[in-house]
N, C-alpha and C. Protein backbone atom coordinates (compact mmCIF):
# COMPACT_ATOMS: atom_id res chain seq x y z
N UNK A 1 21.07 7.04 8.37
CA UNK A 1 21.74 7.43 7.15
C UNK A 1 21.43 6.39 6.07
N UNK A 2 21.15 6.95 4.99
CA UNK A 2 20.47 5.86 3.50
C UNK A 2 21.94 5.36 3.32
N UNK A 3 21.69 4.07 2.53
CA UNK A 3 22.50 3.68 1.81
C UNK A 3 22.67 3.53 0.54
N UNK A 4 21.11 4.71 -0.32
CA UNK A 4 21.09 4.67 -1.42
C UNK A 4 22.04 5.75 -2.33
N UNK A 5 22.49 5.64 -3.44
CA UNK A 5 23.04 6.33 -4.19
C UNK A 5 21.99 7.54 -4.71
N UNK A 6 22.53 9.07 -5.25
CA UNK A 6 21.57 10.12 -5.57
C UNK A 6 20.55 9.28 -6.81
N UNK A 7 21.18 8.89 -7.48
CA UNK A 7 20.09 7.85 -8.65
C UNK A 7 18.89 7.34 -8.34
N UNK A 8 19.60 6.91 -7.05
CA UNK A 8 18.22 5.69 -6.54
C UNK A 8 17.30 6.50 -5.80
N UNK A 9 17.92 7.33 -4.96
CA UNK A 9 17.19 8.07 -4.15
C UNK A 9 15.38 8.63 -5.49
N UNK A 10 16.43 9.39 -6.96
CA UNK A 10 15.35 10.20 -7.53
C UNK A 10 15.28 9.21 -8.70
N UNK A 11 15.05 7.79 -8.52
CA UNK A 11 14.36 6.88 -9.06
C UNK A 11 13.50 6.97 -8.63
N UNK A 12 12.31 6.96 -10.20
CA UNK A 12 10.49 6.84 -10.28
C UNK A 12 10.06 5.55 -9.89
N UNK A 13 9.34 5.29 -8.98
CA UNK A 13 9.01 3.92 -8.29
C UNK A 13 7.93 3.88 -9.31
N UNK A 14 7.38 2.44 -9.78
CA UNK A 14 6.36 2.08 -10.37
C UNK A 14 5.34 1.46 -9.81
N UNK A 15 4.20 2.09 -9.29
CA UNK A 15 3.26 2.05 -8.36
C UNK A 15 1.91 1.36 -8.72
N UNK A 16 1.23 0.05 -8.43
CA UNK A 16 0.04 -0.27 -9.27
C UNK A 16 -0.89 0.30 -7.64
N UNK A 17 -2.30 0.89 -7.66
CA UNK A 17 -3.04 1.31 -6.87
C UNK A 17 -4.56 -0.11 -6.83
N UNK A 18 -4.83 -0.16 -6.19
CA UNK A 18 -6.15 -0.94 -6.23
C UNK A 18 -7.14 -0.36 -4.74
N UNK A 19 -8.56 -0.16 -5.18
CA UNK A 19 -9.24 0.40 -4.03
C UNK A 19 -10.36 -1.04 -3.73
N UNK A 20 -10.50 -1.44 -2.62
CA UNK A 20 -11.35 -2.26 -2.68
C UNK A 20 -12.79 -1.70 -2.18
N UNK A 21 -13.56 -1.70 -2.98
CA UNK A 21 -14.42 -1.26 -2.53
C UNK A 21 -16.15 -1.70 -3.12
N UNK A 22 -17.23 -1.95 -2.41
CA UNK A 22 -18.53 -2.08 -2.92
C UNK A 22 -19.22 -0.99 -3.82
N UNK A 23 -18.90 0.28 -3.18
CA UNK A 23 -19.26 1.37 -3.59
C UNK A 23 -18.69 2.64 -4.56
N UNK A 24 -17.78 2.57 -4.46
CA UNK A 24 -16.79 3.20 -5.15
C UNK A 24 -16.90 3.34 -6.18
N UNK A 25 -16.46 4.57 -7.40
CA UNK A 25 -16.17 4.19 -8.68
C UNK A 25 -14.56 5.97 -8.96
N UNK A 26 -14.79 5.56 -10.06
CA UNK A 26 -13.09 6.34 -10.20
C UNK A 26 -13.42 7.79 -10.16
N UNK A 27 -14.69 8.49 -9.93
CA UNK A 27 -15.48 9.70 -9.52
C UNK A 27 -15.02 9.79 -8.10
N UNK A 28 -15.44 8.53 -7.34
CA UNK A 28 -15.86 9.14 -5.67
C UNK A 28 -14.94 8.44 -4.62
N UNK A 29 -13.78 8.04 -5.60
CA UNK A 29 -12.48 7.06 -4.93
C UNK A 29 -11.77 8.46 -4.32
N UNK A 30 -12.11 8.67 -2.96
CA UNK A 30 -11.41 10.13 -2.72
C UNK A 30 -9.77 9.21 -1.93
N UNK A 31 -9.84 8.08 -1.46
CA UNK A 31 -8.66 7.56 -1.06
C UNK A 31 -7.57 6.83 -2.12
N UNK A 32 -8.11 6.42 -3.31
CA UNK A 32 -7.54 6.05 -4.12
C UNK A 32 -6.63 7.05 -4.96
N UNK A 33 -7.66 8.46 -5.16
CA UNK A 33 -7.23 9.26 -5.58
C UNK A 33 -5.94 10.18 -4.94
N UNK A 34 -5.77 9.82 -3.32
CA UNK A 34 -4.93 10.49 -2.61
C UNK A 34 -4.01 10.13 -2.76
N UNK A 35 -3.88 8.45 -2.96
CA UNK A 35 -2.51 7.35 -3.20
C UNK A 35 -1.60 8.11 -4.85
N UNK A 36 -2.93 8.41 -5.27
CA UNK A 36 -2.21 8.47 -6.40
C UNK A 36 -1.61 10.10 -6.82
N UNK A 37 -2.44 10.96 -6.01
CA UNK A 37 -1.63 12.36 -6.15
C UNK A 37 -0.23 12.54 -5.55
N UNK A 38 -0.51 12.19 -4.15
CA UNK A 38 0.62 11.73 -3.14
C UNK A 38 1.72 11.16 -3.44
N UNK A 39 1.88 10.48 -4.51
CA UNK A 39 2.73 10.09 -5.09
C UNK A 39 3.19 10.34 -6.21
N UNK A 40 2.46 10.86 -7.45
CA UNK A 40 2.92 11.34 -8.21
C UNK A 40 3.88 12.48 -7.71
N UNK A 41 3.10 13.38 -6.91
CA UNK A 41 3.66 14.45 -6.28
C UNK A 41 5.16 14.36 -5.56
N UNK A 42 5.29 12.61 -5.49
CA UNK A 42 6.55 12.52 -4.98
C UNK A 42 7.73 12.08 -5.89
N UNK A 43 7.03 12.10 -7.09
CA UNK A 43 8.08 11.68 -8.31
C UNK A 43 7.82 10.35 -8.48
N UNK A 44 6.75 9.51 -8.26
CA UNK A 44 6.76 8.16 -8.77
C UNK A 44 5.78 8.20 -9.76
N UNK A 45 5.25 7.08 -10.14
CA UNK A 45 4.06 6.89 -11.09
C UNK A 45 3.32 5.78 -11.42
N UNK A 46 1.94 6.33 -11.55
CA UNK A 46 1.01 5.14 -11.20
C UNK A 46 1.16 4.21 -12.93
N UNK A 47 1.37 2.79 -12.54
CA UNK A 47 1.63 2.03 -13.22
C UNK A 47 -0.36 1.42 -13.59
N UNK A 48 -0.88 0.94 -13.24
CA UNK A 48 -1.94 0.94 -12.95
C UNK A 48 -2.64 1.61 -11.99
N UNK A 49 -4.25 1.62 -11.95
CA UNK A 49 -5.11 1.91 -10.72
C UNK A 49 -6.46 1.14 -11.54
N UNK A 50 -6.89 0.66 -10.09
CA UNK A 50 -8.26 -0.34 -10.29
C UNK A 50 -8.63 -0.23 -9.08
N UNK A 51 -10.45 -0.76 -9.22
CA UNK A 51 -11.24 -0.59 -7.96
C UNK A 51 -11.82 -1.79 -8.22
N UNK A 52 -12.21 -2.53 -6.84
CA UNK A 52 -12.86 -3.81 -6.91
C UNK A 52 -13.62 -3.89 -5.72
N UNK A 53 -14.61 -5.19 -6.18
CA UNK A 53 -14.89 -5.45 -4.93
C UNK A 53 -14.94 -5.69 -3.54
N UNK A 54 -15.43 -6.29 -2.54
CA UNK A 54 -14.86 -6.51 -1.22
C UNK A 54 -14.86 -8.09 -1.53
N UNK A 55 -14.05 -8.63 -2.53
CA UNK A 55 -14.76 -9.85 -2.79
C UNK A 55 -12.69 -10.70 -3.16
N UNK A 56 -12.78 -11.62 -2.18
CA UNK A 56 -11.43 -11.96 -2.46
C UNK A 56 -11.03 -12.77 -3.72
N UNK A 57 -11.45 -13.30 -4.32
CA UNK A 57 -11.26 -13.32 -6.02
C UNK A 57 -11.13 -12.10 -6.58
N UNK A 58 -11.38 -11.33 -6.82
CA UNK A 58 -11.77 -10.06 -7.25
C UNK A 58 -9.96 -9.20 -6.78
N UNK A 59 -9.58 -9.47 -5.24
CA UNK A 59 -8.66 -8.77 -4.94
C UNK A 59 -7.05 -9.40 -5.50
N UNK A 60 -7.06 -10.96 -5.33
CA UNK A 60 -6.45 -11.49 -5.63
C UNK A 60 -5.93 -11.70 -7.27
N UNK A 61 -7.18 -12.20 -7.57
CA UNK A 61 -7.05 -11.38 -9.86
C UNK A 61 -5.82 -10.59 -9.59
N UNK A 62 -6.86 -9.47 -9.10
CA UNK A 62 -5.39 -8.40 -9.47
C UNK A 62 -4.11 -7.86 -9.03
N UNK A 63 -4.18 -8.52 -8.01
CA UNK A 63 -2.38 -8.63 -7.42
C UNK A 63 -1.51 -9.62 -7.78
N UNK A 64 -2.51 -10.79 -8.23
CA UNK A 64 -1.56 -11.59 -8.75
C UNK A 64 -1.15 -11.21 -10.37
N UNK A 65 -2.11 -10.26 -11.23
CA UNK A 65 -1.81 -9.98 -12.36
C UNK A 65 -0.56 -8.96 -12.09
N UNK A 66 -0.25 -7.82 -11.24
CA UNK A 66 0.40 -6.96 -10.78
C UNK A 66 1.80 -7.72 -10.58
N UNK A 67 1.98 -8.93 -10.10
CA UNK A 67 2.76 -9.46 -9.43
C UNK A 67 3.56 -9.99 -10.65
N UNK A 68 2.68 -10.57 -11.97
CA UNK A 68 3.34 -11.08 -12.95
C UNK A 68 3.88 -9.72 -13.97
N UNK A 69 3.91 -8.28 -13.79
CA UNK A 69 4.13 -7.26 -14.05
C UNK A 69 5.84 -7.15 -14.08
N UNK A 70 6.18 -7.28 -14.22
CA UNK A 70 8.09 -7.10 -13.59
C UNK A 70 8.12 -5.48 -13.40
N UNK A 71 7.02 -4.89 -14.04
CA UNK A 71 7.66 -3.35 -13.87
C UNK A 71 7.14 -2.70 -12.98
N UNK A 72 6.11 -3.59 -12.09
CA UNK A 72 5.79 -2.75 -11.06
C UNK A 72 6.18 -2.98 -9.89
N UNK A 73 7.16 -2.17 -9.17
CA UNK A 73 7.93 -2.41 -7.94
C UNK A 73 6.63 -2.42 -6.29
N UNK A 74 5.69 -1.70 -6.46
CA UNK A 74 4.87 -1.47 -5.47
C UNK A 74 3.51 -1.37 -5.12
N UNK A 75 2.63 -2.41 -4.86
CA UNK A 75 0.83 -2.38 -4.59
C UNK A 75 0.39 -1.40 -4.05
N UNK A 76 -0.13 -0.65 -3.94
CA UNK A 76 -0.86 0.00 -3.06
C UNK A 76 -2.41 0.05 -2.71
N UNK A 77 -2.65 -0.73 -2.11
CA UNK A 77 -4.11 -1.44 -1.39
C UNK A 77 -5.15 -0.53 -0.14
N UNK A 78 -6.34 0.57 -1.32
CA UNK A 78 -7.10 0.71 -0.13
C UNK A 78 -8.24 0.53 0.03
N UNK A 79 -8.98 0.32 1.34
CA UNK A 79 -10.07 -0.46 1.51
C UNK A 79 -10.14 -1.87 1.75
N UNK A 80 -11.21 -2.54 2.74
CA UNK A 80 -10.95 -3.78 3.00
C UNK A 80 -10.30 -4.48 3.83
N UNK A 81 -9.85 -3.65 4.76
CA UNK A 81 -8.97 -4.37 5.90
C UNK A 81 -9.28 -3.91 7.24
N UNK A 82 -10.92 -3.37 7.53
CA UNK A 82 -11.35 -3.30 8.57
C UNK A 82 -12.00 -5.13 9.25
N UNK A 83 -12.55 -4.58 10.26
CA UNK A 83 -13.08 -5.91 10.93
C UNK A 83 -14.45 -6.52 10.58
N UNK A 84 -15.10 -5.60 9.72
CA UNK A 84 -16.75 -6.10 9.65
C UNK A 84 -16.40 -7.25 8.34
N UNK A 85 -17.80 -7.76 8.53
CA UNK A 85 -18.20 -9.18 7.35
C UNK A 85 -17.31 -9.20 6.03
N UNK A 86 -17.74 -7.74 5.73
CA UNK A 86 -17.12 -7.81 4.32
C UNK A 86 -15.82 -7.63 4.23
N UNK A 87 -14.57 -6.81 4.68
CA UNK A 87 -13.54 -6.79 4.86
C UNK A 87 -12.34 -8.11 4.73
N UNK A 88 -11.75 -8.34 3.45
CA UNK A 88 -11.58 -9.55 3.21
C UNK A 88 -10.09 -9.05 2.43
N UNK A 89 -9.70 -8.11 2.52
CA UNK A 89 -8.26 -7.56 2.03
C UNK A 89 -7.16 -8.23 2.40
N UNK A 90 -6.90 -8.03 4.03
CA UNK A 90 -5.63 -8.74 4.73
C UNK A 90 -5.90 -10.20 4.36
N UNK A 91 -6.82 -10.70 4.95
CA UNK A 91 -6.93 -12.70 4.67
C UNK A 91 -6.80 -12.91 3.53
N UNK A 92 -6.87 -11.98 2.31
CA UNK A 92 -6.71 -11.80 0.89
C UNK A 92 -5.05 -12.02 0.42
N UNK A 93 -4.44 -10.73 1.06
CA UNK A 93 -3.05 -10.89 0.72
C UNK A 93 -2.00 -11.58 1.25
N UNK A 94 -2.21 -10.90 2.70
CA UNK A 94 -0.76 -11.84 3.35
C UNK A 94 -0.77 -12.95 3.27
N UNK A 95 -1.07 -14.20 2.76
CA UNK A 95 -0.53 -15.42 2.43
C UNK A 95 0.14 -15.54 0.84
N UNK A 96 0.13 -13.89 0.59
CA UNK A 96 1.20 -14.05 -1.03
C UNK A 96 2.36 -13.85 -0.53
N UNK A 97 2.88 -12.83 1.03
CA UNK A 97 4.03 -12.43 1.53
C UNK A 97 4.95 -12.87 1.72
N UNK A 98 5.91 -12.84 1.11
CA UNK A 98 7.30 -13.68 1.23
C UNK A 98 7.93 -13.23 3.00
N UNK A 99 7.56 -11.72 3.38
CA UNK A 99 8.19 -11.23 4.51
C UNK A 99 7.21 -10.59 4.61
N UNK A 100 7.23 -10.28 6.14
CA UNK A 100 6.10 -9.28 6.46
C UNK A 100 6.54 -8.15 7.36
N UNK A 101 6.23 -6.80 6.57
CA UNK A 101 7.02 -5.55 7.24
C UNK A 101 6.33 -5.18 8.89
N UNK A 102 6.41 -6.51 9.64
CA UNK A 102 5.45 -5.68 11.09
C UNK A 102 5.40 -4.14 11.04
N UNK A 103 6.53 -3.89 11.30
CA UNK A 103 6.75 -2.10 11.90
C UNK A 103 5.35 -1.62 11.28
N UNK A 104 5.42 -1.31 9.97
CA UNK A 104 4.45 -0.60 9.26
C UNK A 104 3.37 -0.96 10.00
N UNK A 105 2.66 -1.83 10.07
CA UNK A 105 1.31 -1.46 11.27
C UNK A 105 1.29 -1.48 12.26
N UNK A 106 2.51 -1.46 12.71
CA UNK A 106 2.54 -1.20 14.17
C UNK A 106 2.79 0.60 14.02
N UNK A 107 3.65 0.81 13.42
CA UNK A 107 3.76 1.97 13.51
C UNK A 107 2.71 2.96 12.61
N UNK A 108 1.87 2.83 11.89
CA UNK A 108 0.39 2.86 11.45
C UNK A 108 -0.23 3.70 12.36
N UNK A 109 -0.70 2.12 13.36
CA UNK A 109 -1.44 2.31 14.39
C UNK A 109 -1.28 2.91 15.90
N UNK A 110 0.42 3.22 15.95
CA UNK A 110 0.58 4.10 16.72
C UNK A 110 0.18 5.53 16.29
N UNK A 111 0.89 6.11 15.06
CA UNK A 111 0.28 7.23 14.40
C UNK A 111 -0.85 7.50 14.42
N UNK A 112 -1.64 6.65 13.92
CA UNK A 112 -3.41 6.89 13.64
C UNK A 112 -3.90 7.05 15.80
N UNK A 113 -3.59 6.12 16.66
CA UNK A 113 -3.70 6.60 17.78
C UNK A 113 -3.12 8.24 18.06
N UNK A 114 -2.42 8.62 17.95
CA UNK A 114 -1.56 9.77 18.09
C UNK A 114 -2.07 10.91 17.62
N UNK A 115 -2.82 10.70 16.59
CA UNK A 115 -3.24 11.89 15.75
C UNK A 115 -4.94 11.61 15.50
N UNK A 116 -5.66 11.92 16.83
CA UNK A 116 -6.99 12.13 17.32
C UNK A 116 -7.67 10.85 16.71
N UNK A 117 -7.32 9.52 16.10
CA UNK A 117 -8.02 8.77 16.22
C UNK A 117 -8.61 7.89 17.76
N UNK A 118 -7.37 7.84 18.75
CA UNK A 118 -7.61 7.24 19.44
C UNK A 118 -7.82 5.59 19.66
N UNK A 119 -8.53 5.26 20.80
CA UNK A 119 -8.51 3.82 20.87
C UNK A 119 -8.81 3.70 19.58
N UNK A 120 -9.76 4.10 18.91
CA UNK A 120 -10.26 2.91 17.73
C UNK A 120 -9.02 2.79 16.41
N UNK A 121 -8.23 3.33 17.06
CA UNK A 121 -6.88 2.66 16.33
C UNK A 121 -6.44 1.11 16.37
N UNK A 122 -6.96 0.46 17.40
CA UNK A 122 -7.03 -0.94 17.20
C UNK A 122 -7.77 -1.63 16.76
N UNK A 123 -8.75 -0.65 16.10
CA UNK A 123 -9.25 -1.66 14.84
C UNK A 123 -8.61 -2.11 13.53
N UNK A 124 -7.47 -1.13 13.61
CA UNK A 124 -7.19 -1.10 12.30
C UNK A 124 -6.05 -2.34 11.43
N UNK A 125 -6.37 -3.49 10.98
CA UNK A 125 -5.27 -4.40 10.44
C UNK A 125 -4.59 -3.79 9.33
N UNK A 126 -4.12 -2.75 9.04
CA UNK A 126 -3.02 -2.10 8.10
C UNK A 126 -2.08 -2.94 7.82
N UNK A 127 -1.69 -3.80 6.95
CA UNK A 127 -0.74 -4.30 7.25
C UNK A 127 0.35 -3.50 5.58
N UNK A 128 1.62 -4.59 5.68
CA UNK A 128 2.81 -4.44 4.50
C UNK A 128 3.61 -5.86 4.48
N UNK A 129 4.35 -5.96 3.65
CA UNK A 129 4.87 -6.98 3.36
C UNK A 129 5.64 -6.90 2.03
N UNK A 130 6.75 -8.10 1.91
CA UNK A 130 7.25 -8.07 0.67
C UNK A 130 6.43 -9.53 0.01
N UNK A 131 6.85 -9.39 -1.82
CA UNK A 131 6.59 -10.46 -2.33
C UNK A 131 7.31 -10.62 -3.27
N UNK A 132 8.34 -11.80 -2.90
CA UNK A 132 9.50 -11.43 -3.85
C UNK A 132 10.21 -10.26 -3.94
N UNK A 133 10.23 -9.44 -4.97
CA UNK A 133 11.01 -8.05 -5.34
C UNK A 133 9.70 -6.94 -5.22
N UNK A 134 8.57 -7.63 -4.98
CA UNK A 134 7.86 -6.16 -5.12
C UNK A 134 7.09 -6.00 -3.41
N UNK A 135 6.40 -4.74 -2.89
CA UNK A 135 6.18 -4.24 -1.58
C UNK A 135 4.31 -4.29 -2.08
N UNK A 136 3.85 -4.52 -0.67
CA UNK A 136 2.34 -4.41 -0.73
C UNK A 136 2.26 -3.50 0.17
N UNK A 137 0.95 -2.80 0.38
CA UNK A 137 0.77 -1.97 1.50
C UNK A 137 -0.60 -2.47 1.18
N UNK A 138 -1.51 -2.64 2.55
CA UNK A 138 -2.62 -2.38 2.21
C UNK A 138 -3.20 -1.83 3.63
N UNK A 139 -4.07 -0.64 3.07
CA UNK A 139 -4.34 0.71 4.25
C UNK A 139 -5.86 0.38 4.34
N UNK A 140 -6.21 1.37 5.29
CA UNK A 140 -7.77 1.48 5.39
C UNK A 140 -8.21 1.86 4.02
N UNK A 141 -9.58 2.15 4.49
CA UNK A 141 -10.21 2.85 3.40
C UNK A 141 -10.35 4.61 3.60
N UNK A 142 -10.16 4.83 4.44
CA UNK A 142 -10.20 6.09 4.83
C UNK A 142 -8.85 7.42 3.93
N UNK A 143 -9.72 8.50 3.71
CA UNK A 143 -8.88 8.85 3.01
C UNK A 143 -7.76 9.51 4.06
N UNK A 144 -8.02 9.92 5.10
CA UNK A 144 -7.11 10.39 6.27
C UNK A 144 -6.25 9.87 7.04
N UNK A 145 -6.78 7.95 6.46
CA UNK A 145 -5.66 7.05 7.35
C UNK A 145 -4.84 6.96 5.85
N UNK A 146 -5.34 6.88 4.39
CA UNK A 146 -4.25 7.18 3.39
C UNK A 146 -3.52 7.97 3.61
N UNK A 147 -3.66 8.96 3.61
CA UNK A 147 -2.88 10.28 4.03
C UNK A 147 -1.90 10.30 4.80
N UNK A 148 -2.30 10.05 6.09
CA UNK A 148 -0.74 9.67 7.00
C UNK A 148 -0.05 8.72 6.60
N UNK A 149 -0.29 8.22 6.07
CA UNK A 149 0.21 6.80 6.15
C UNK A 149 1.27 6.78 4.90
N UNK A 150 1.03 7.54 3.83
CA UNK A 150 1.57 7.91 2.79
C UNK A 150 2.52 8.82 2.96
N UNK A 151 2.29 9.72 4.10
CA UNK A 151 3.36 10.84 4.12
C UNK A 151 4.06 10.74 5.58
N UNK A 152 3.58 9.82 6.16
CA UNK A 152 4.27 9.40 7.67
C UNK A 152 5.08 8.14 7.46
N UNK A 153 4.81 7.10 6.25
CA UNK A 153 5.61 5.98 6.43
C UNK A 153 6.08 5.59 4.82
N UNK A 154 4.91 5.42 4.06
CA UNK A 154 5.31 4.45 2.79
C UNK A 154 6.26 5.68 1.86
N UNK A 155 5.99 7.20 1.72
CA UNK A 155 6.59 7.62 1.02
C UNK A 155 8.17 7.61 1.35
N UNK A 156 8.06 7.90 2.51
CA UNK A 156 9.47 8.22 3.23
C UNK A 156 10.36 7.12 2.83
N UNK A 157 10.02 5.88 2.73
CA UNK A 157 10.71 4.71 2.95
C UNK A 157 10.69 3.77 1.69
N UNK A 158 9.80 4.55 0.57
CA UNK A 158 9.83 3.71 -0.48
C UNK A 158 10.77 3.13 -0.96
N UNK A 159 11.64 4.32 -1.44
CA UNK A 159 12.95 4.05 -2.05
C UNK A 159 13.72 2.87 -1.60
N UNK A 160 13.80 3.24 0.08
CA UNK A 160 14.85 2.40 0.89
C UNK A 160 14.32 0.96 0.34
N UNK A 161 12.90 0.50 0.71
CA UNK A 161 12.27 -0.35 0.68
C UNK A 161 12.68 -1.14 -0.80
N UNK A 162 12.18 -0.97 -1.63
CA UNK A 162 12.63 -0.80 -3.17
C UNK A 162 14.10 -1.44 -3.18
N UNK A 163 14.48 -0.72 -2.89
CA UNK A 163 16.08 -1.06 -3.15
C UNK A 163 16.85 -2.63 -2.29
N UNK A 164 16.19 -2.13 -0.93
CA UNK A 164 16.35 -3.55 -0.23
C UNK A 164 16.32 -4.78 -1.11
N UNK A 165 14.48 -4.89 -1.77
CA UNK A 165 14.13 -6.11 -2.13
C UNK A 165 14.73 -6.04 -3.52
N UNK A 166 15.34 -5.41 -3.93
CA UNK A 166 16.52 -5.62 -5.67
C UNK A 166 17.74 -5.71 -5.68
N UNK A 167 18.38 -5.54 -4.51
CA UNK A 167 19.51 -5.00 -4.34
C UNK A 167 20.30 -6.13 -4.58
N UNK A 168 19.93 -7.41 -4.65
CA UNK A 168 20.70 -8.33 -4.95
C UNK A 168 20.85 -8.95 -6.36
N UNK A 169 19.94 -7.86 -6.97
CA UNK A 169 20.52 -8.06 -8.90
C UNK A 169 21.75 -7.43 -8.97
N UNK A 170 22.09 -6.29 -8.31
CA UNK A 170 23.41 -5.40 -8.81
C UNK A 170 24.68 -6.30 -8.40
């Protein structure tokens, strides 16, 4: 049972998106683009969206610009957090994390096992975390691990999430 009020519940979350990617551009971002329908669709709104490199300067710039944002309550990070060379997302962020939401990749990577990925669900470092007052997520690059992941965990729980890390202004 929530402990949010009807207000909070159909409070517009303010969402910045970032895709990390070599290849990418705002044409052929089919996962970036999912973050951001997926959510509009859920009544929030994209505060920013940017695509970058696999290059951790590059990722960092802009979360830390995001971070000095006050109006954006939530990152949303895809691409970059597989295991090969270039993949430099997670070693990127989680040392900004004030807390780190385990569940979310644990429960990720149970899902993504569950739903015909299989073993190679343990490739996947998905992680979440708080920073300060605002939430990171950062997902695969895949637009199908966006997808669940958006409608199996981060949408469901935004609000709650949200509210947790503010709740001590009221």
């Amino acid at each position: 049972m929530s402990n949010l009020t009807d207000n909070e519940k159909k409070k517009s979350i303010a969402i910045a998106v970032l895709t990390v990617s070599d290849t990418r551009d705002k044409d052929t971002d089919k996962s970036g683009g999912t973050i951001i329908q997926m959510a509009e669709d859920a009544g929030h709104h994209i505060e920013d969206y940017r695509i970058c490199t696999d290059e951790s300067v590059e990722i960092a710039r802009n979360v830390e610009e995001w971070l000095g944002n006050s109006s954006i309550e939530a990152i949303i990070i895809t691409g970059g957090s597989g295991i090969g060379f270039r993949d430099v997302t997670i070693e990127t962020v989680t040392p900004y994390f004030t807390k780190t939401i385990d569940g979310f990749g644990e429960l990720f990577r149970f899902l993504s096992y569950t739903e015909d990925v299989g073993s190679k669900a343990l490739l996947s470092r998905a992680t979440a975390g708080s920073i300060d007052e605002h939430v990171l997520f950062a997902l695969p690059g895949s637009s199908k691990a966006v997808k669940l992941a958006m409608e199996k965990l981060i949408l469901p729980e935004l609000h709650h999430i949200v509210h947790e890390l503010t709740k001590h202004r009221k």
